[in-house]
Protein backbone atom coordinates (compact mmCIF):
# COMPACT_ATOMS: atom_id res chain seq x y z
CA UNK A 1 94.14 115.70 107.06
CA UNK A 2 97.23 116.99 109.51
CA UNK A 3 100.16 116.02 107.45
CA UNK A 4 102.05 115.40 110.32
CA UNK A 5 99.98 112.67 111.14
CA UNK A 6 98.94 111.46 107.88
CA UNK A 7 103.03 111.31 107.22
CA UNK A 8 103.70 109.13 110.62
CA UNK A 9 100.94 106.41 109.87
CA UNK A 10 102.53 105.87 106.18
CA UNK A 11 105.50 106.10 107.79
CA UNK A 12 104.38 103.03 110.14
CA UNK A 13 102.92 101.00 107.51
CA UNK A 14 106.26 101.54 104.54
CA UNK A 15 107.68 99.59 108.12
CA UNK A 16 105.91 96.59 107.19
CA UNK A 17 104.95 96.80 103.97
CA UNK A 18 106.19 98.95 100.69
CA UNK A 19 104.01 101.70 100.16
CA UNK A 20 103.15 104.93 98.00
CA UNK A 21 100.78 107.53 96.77
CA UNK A 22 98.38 106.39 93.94
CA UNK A 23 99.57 109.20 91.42
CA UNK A 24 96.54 111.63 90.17
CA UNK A 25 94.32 110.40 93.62
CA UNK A 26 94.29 112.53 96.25
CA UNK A 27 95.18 110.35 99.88
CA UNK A 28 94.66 107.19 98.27
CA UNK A 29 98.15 104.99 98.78
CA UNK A 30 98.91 101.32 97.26
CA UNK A 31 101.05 98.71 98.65
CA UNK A 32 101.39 97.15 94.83
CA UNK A 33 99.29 94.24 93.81
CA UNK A 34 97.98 93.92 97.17
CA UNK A 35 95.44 96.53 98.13
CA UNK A 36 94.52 100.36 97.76
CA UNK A 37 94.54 102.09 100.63
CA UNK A 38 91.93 105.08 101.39
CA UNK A 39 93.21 107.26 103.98
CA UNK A 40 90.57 109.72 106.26
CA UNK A 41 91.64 111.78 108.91
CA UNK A 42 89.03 113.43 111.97
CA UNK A 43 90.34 114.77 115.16
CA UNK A 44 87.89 114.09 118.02
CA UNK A 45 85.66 116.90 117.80
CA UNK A 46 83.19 119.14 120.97
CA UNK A 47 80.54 116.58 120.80
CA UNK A 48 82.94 113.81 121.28
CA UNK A 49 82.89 112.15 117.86
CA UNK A 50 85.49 111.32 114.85
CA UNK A 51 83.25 112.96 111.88
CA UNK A 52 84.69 111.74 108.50
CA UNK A 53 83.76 111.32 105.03
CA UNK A 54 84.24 108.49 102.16
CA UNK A 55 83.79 109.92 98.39
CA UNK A 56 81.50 107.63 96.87
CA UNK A 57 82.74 108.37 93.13
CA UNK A 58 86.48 106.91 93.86
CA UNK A 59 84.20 104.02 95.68
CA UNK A 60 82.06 103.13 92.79
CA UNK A 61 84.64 103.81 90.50
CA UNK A 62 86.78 101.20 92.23
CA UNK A 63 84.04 98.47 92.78
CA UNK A 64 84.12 94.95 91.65
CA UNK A 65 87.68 96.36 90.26
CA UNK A 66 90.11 96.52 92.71
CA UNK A 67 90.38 95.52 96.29
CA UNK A 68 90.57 98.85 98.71
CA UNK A 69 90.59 99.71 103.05
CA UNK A 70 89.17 102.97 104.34
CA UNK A 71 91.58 103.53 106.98
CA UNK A 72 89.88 106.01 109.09
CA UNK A 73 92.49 107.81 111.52
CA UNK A 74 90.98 108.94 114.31
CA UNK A 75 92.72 111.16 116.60
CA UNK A 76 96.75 110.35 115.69
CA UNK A 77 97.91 107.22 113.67
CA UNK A 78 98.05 105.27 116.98
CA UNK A 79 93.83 104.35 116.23
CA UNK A 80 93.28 103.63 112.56
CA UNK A 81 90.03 101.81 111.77
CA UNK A 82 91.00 99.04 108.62
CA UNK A 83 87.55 99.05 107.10
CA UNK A 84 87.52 96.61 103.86
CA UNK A 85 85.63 97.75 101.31
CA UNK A 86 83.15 94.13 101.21
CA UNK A 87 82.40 95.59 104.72
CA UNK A 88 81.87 99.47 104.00
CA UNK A 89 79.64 98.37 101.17
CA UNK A 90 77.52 96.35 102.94
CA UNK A 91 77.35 99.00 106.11
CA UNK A 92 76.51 101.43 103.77
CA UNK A 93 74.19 99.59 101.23
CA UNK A 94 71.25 102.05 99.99
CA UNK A 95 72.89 104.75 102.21
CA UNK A 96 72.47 107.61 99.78
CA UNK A 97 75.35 109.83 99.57
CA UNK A 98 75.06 114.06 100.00
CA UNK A 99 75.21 116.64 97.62
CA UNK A 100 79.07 116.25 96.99
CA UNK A 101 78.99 112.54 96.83
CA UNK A 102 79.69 111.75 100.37
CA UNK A 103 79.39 109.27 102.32
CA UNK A 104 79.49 110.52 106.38
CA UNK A 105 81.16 108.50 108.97
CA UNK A 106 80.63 109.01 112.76
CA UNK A 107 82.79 106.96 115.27
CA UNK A 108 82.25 107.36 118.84
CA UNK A 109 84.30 106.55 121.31
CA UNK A 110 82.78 104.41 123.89
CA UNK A 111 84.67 103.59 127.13
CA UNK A 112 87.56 101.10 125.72
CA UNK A 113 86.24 100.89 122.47
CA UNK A 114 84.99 102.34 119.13
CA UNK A 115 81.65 102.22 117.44
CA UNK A 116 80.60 103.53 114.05
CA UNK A 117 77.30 105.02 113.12
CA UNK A 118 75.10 105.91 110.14
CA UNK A 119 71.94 107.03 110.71
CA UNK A 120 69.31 106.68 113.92
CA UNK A 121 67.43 104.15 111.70
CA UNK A 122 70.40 102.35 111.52
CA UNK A 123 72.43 99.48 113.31
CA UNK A 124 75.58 100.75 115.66
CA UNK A 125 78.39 98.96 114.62
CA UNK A 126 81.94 97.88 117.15
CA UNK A 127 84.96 98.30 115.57
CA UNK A 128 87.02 96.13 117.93
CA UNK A 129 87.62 93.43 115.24
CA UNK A 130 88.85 96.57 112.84
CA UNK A 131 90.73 98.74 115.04
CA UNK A 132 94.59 98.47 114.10
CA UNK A 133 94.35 95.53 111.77
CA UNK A 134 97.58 96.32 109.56
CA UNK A 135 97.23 93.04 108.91
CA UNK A 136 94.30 93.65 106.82
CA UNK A 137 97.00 95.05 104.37
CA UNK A 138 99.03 92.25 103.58
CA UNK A 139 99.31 88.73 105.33
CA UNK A 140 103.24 88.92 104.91
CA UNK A 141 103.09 91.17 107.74
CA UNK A 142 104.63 89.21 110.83
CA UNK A 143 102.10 88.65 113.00
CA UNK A 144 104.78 89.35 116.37
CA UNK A 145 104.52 92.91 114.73
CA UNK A 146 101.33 93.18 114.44
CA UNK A 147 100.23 92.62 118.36
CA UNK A 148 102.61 95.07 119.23
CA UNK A 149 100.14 97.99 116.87
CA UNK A 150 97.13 96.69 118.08
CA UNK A 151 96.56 98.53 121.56
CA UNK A 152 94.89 101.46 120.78
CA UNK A 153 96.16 104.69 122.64
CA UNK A 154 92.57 106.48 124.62
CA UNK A 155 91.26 109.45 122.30
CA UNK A 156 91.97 112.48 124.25
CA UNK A 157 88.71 114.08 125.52
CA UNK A 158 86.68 117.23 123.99
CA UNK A 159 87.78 120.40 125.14
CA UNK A 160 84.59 121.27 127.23
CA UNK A 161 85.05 117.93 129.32
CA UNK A 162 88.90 119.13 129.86
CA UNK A 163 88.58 122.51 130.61
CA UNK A 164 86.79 121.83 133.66
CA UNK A 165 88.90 119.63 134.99
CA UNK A 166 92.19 122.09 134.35
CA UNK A 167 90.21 124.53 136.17
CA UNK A 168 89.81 122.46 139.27
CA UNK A 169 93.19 120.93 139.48
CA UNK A 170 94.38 122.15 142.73
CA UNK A 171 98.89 122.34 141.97
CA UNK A 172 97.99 124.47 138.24
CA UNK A 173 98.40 128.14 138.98
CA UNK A 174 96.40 130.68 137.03
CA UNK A 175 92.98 132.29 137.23
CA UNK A 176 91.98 131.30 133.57
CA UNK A 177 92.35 128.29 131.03
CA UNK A 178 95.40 130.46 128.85
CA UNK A 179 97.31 130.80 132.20
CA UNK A 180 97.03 127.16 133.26
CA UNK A 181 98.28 125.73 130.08
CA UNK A 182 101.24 127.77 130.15
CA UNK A 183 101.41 126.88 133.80
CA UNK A 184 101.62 123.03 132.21
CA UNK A 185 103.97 123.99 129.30
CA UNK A 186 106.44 125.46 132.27
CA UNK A 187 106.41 122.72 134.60
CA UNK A 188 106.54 120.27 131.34
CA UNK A 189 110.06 122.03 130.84
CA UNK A 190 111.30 121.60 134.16
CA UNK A 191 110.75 118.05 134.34
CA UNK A 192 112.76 117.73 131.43
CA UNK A 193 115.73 119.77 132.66
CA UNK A 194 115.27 122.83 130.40
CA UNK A 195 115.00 126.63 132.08
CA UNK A 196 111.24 127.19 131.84
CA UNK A 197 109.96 130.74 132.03
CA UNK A 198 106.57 132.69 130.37
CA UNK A 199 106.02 135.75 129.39
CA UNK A 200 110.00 135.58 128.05
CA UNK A 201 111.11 138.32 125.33
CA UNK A 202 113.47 137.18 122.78
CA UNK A 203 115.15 140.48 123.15
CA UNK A 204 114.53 143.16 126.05
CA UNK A 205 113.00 145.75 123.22
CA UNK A 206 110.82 143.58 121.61
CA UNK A 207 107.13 143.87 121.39
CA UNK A 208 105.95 140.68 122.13
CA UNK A 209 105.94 138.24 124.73
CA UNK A 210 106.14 134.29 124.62
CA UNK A 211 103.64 132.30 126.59
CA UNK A 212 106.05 129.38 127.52
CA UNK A 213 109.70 128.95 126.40
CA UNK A 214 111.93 126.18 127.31
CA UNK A 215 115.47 127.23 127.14
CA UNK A 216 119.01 125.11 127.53
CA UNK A 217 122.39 126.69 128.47
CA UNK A 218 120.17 130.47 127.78
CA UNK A 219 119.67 128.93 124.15
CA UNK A 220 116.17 129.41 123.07
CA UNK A 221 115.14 125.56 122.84
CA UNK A 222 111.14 125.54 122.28
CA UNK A 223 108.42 128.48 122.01
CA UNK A 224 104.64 128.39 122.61
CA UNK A 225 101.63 130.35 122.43
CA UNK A 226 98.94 129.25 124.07
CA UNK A 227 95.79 130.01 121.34
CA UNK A 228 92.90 130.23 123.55
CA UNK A 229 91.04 133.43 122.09
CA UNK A 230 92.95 136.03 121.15
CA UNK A 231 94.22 136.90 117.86
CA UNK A 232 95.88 133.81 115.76
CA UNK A 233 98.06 136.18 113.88
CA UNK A 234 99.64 137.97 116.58
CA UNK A 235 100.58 134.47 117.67
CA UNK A 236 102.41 133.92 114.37
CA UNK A 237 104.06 136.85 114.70
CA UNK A 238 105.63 135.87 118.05
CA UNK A 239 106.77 132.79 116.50
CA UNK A 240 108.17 133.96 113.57
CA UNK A 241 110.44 136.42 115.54
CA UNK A 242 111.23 132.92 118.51
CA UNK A 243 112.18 131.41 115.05
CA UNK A 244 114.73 133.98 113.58
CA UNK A 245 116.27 134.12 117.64
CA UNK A 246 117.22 130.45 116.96
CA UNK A 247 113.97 128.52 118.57
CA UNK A 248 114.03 124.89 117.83
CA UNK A 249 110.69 123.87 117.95
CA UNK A 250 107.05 126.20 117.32
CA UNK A 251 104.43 124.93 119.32
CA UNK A 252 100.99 126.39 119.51
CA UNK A 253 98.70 125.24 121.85
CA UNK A 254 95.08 125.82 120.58
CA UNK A 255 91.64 125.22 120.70
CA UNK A 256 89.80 123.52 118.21
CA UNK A 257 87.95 126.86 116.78
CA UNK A 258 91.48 128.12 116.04
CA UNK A 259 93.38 125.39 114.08
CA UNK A 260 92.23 125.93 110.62
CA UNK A 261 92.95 129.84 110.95
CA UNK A 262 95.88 129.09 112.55
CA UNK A 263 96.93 126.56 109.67
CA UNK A 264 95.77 128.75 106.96
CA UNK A 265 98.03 131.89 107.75
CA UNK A 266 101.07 129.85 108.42
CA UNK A 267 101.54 127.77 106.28
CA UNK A 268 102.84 129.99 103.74
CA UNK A 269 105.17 130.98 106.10
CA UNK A 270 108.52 129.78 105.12
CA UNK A 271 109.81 130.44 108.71
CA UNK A 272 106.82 128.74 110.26
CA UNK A 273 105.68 125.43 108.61
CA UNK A 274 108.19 123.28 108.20
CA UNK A 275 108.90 123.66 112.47
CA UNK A 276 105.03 124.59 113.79
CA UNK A 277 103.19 122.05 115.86
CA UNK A 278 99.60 122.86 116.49
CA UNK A 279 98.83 120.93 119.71
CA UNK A 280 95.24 120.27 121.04
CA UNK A 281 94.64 121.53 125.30
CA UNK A 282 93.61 117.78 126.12
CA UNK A 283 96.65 116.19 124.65
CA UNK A 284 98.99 118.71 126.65
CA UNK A 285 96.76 118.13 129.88
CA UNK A 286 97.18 114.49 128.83
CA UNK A 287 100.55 114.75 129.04
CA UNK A 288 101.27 117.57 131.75
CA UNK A 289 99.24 114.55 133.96
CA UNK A 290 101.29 111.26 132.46
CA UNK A 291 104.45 113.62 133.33
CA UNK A 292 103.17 114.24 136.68
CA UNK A 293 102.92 110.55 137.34
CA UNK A 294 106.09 109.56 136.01
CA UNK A 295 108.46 111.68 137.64
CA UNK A 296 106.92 111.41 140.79
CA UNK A 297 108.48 107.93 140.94
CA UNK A 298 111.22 108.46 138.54
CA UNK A 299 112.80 111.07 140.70
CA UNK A 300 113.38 109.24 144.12
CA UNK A 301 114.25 106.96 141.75
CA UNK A 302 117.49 108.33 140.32
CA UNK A 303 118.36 110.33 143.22
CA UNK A 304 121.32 109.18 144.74
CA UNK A 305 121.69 108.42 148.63
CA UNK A 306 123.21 106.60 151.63
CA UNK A 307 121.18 104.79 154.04
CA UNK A 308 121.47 103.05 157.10
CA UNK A 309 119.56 100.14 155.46
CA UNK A 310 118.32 98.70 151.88
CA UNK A 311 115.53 101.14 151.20
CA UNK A 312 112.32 99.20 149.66
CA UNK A 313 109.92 101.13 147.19
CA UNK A 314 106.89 98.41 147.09
């Protein structure tokens, strides 16, 4: 699982409830006396699905024993399915598991809502009635804090289905999908106030160029590579030496073919991990458009003028 993300949906339920690690059991958490909680974590992958998995051992070794959820994360901790274990058992009854004792889970996304499933020979099942229940943990959870967790954020959409539509969006400049992300990284930046440029050196004889930079008073603020082919370590490289010229934040934007590579060779980087954020192309396009929207209106907004009359914006 992203420990970034696994990290922020603890961090959301220790808000309502007390909450640790079970010690010796690998992302399994309890809120003491209550309930064990089972924590699985899928990104939304090219055919459009959460694909997860629930190890049957640590289920049958905690049946008829204990009371346990399978909180399956799908996406960011903003869409957690609270499965109980009565109901897993049940979905999964004579379900046999594979060769490592596996249980898998497939949730679709289907317009507004969620739906697991099996097997073909198998029911579909919704997951409205699961989706965000923290109050499946405990029931001293105030329910007034409870509504405000239970609109689910849209998963962002596969790649494929994105790429398309970065291609034809007619105010992105660039000829190819690399150069229109940076394109969104840059005009990101300016919204915000920073001085956006690509293609920036951290020093005029260095060997490598940034995709995107955001920079603040000519102080290096945020760096990104944009990891659409290419080599992932070259990449690192680049943001190991925006790193030691003061950058705040390490972004790299990526496709989903590059994230475990990219994981695996950085995260032993003592420069890198504790700063990196590997961000998926839909979530920035996501964003790049919510950004769009906002400051469209925001900016007429805060400008200041005289009129002749009261202005209306309707």
């Amino acid at each position: 699982m992203s420990n970034s993300v696994r990290e922020r949906f603890i961090e959301r339920i220790a808000s309502l409830k007390k909450v640790e690690r079970v010690p010796g059991l690998s992302s399994v958490y309890t809120t003491f006396n209550e309930v064990w909680l089972y924590v699985r974590y899928a990104g939304l992958n090219k055919l459009g699905r959460y694909w997860l998995d629930v190890d049957t051992y640590k289920i049958r070794e905690w049946q008829g024993k204990r009371r346990f959820i399978v909180c399956f994360v799908c996406g960011d901790e903003n869409t957690v399915v609270f499965l109980p274990d009565d109901r897993l058992l049940e979905w999964y009854e004579g379900v046999e598991p594979n060769r490592k004792g596996h249980w898998m889970v497939n949730i679709f996304p289907r317009e507004d809502r969620l739906v697991l499933k099996i097997s073909a020979d198998r029911p579909e099942y919704d997951l409205a009635e699961y989706l965000n229940r923290y109050d499946f943990i405990s029931r001293s959870i105030p329910e007034s804090l409870i509504r405000q967790m239970r609109a689910p954020v849209a998963p962002s959409q596969p790649l494929e289905q994105v790429k398309d539509q970065i291609m034809a969006h007619p105010e992105l400049q660039g000829s190819s999908l690399h150069d229109r992300v940076c394109d969104m990284l840059a005009q990101i930046g300016r919204w915000m106030g920073y001085r956006a440029e690509r293609g920036y050196k951290v020093a005029p004889d260095s060997p490598y160029q940034l995709d995107a930079v955001w920079l603040r008073n000519d102080l290096l603020e945020m760096a990104a590579e944009v990891q659409i082919g290419g080599s992932e370590a070259e990449a690192k490289d680049r943001l190991i030496q925006a790193r030691r010229f003061g950058a705040r934040k390490l972004v790299v934007v990526s496709g989903p073919e590059s994230v475990a590579r990219l994981k695996s060779i950085c995260r032993h980087e003592p420069e890198l991990k504790n700063w990196l954020q590997i961000w998926g192309v839909p979530k920035v396009y996501q964003m790049y458009l919510s950004g769009r929207e906002f400051f469209e209106l925001f900016r007429p907004f805060e400008r200041q003028h005289w009129a002749e009359e009261i202005t209306e914006v309707m």
